[in-house]
Protein backbone atom coordinates (compact mmCIF):
# COMPACT_ATOMS: atom_id res chain seq x y z
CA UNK A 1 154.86 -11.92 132.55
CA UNK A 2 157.57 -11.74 129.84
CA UNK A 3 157.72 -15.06 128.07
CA UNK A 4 161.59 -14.95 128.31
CA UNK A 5 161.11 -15.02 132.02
CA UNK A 6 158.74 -17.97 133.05
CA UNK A 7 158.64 -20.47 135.94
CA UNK A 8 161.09 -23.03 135.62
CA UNK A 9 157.36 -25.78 135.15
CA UNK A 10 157.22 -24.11 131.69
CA UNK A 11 160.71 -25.56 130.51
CA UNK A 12 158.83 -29.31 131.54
CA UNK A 13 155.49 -28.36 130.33
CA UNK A 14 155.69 -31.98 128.46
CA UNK A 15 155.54 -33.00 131.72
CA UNK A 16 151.83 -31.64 132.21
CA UNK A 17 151.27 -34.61 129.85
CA UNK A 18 152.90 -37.78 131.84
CA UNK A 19 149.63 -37.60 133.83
CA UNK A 20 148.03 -37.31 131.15
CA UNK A 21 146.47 -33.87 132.09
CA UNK A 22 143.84 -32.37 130.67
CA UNK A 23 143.61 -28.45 130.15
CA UNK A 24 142.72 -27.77 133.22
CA UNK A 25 145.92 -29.66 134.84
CA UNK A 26 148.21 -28.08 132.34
CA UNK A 27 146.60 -24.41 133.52
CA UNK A 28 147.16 -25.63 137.03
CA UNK A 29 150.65 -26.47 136.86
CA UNK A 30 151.58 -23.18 135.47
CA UNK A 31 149.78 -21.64 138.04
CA UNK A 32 146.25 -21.45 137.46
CA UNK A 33 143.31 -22.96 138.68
CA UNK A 34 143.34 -26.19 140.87
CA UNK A 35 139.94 -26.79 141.37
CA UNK A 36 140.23 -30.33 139.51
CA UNK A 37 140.59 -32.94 141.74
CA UNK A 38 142.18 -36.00 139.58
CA UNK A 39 143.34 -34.47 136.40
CA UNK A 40 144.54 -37.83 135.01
CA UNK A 41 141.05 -38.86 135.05
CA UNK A 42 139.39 -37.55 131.98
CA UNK A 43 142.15 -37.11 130.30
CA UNK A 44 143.08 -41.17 130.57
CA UNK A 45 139.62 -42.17 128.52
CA UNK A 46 140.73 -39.53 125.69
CA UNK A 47 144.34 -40.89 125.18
CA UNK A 48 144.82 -41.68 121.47
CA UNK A 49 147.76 -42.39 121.26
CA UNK A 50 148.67 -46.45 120.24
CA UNK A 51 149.34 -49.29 122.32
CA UNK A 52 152.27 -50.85 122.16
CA UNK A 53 153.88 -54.27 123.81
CA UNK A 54 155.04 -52.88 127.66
CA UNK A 55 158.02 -55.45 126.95
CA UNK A 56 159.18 -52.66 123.89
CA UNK A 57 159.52 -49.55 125.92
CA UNK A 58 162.88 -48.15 126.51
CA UNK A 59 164.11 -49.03 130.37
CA UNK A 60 164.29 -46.19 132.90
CA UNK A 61 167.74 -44.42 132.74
CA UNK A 62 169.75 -42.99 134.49
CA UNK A 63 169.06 -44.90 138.04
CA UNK A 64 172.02 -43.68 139.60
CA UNK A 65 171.66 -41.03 141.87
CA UNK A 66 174.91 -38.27 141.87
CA UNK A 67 176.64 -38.50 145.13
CA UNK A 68 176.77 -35.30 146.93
CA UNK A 69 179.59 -32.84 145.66
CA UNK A 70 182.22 -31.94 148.47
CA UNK A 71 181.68 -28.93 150.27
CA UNK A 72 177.78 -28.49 149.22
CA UNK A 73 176.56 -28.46 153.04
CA UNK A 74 178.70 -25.13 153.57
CA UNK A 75 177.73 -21.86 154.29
CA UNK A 76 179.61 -20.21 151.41
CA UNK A 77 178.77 -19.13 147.43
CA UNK A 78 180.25 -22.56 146.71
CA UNK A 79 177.84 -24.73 149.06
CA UNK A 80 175.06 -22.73 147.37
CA UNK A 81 176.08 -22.92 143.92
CA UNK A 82 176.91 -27.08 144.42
CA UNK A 83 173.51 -27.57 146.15
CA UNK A 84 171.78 -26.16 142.87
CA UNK A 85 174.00 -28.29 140.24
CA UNK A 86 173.23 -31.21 142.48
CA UNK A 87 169.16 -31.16 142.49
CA UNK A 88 169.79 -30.58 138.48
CA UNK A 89 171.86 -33.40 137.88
CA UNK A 90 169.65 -35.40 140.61
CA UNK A 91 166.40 -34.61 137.86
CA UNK A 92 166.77 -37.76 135.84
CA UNK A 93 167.56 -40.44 137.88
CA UNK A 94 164.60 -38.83 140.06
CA UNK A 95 162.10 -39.22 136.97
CA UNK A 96 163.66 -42.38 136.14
CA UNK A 97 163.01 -44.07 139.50
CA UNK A 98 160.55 -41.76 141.59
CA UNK A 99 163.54 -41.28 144.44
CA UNK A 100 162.78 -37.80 145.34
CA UNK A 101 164.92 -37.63 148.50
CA UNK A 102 167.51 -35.53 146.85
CA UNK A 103 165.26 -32.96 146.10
CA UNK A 104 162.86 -33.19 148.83
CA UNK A 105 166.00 -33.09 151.35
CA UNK A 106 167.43 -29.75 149.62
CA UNK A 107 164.27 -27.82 148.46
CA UNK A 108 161.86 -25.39 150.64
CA UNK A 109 158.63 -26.57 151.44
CA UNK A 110 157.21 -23.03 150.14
CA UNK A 111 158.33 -23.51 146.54
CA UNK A 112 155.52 -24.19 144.68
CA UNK A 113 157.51 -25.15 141.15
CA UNK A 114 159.91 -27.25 143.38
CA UNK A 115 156.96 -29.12 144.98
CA UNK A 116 155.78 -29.73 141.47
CA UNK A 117 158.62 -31.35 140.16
CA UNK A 118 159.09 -33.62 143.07
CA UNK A 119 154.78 -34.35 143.08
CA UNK A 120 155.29 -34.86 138.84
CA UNK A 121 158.19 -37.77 139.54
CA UNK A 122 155.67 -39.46 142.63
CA UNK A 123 152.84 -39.38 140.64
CA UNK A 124 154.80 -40.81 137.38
CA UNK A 125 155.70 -43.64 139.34
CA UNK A 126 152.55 -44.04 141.44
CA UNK A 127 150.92 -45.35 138.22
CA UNK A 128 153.75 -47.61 136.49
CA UNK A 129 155.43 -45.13 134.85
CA UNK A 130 159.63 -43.61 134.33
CA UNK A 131 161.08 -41.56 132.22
CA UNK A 132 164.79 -41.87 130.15
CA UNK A 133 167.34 -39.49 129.45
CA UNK A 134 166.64 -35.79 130.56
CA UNK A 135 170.06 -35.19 131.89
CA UNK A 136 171.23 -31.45 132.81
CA UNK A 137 175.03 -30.69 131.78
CA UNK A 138 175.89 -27.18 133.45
CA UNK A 139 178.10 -25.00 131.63
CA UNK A 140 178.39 -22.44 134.13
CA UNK A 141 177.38 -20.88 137.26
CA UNK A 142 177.35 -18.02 139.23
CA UNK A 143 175.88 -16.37 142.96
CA UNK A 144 175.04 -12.89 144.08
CA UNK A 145 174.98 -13.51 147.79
CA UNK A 146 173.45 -11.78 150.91
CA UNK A 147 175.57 -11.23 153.83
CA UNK A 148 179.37 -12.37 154.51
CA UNK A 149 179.09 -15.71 155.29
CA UNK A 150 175.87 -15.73 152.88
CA UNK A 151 172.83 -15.91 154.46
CA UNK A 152 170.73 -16.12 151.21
CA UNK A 153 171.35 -15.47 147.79
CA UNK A 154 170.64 -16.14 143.96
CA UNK A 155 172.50 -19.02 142.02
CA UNK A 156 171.94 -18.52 138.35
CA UNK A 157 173.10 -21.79 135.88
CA UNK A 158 173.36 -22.18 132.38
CA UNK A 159 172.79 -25.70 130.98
CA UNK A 160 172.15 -28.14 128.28
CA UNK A 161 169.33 -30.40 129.28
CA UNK A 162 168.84 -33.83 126.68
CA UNK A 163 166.13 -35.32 125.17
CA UNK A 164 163.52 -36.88 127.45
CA UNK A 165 161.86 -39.57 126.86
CA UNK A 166 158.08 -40.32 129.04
CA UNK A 167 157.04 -43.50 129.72
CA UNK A 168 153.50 -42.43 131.53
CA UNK A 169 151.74 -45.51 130.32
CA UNK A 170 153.76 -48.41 129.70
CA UNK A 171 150.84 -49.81 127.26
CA UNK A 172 150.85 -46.19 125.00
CA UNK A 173 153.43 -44.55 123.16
CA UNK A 174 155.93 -42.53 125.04
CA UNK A 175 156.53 -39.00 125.13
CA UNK A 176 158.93 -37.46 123.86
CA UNK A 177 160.09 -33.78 125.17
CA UNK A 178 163.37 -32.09 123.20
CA UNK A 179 166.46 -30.84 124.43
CA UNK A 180 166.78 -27.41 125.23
CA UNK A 181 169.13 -24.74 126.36
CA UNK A 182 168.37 -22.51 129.08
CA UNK A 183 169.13 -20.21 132.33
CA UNK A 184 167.69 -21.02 135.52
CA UNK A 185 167.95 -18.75 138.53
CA UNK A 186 166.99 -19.74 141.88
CA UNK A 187 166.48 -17.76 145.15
CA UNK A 188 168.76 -20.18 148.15
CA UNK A 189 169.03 -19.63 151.66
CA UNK A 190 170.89 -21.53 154.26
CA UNK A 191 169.09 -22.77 156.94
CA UNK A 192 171.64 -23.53 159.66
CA UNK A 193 173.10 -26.56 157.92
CA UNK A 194 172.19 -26.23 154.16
CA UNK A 195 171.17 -24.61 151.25
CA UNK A 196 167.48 -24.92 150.02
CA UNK A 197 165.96 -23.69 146.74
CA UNK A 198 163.19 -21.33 147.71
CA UNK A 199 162.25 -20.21 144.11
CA UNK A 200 163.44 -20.69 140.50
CA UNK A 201 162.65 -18.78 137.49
CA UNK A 202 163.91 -19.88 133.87
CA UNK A 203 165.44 -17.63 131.23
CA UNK A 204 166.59 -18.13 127.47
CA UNK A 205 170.15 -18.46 128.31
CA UNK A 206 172.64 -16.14 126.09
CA UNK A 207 173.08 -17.77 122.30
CA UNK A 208 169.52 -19.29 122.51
CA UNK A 209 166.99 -18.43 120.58
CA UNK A 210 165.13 -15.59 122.14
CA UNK A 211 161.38 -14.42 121.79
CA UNK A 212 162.44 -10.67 122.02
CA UNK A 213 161.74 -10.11 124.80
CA UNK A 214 157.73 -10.12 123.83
């Protein structure tokens, strides 16, 4: 696969780290083997990085989850393209507080990368952990549909997502993932009273810096 064109996991591969995984949980979440049960495991007793006072760590932000946009529950290139800004800017107040119900609610069951994401945030949480910042700002969207009212279709977003802070221990330094700009396209179809993500792919959106296609 062309590293211009990866699963969307790769643009949160810091996020193979708020386990901590080891290498076989990073391989894993790009795809790769899953034969290990508890990845956190061995990779817990190997964490060097230094303790710090809990009462120091930045607070989880932001909490508040978007409210729905109007007209996202509609069978229509709009509803589709809404539903897809909506999981995005529901991301960081899902990492900061483990409420997966936006995503969960608007994603299929199929998509393995989805899954991930919304498995990353419960297992953050399940041991103490949150994250700050991480927020997407879209700067513009767009929907090749199937069928007339679209039955299915492909929303493809540009956006600006910020520094992200990861608080997967609050007794160890946090991690720290940089901003980045990017493309994400992701396969929707409606199924008979919304719009769920059934894949996503990222790109280097247009002005990034580009591999070359190598």
């Amino acid at each position: 696969m062309s590293r211009r064109t990866q699963k969307i996991v790769i643009l949160v591969a810091a996020l193979a780290l708020i386990l901590p995984f080891g290498a076989a949980g990073l391989v894993g979440a790009l795809g790769g083997s899953d034969g290990a049960s508890d990845p956190s495991a061995s990779a817990s007793a190997d964490d060097q990085r230094a303790r710090v006072d809990p009462a120091s760590q930045p607070q989880p932000a932001p909490t508040a989850m978007p409210a729905p946009p109007e007209g996202m529950d509609v069978q229509s290139a709009e509803g589709a393209q809404a539903t897809l800004v909506h999981l995005l800017d529901a991301y960081a107040p899902m990492m900061a507080t483990g409420d997966t119900s936006v995503w969960t609610e608007h994603i299929d069951p199929a998509c393995a990368v989805c899954v991930q994401f919304v498995a990353t945030a419960e297992q953050l949480h399940s041991q103490g952990g949150w994250s700050v910042g991480g927020e997407f700002t879209v700067t513009g969207t767009s929907f090749e549909a199937v069928g007339d009212p679209p039955a299915s279709g492909v929303v493809t977003v540009d956006f600006v997502q910020a520094e992200q802070v990861i608080v997967d221990d609050p007794a160890r330094t946090p991690l720290t993932q940089s901003g980045v700009t990017a493309r994400i396209s992701a396969r929707m179809a409606w199924d008979g009273s919304r719009w769920r993500v059934g894949d996503m792919t990222l790109e280097t959106a247009p002005g990034a810096a580009s591999d070359g296609g190598a």
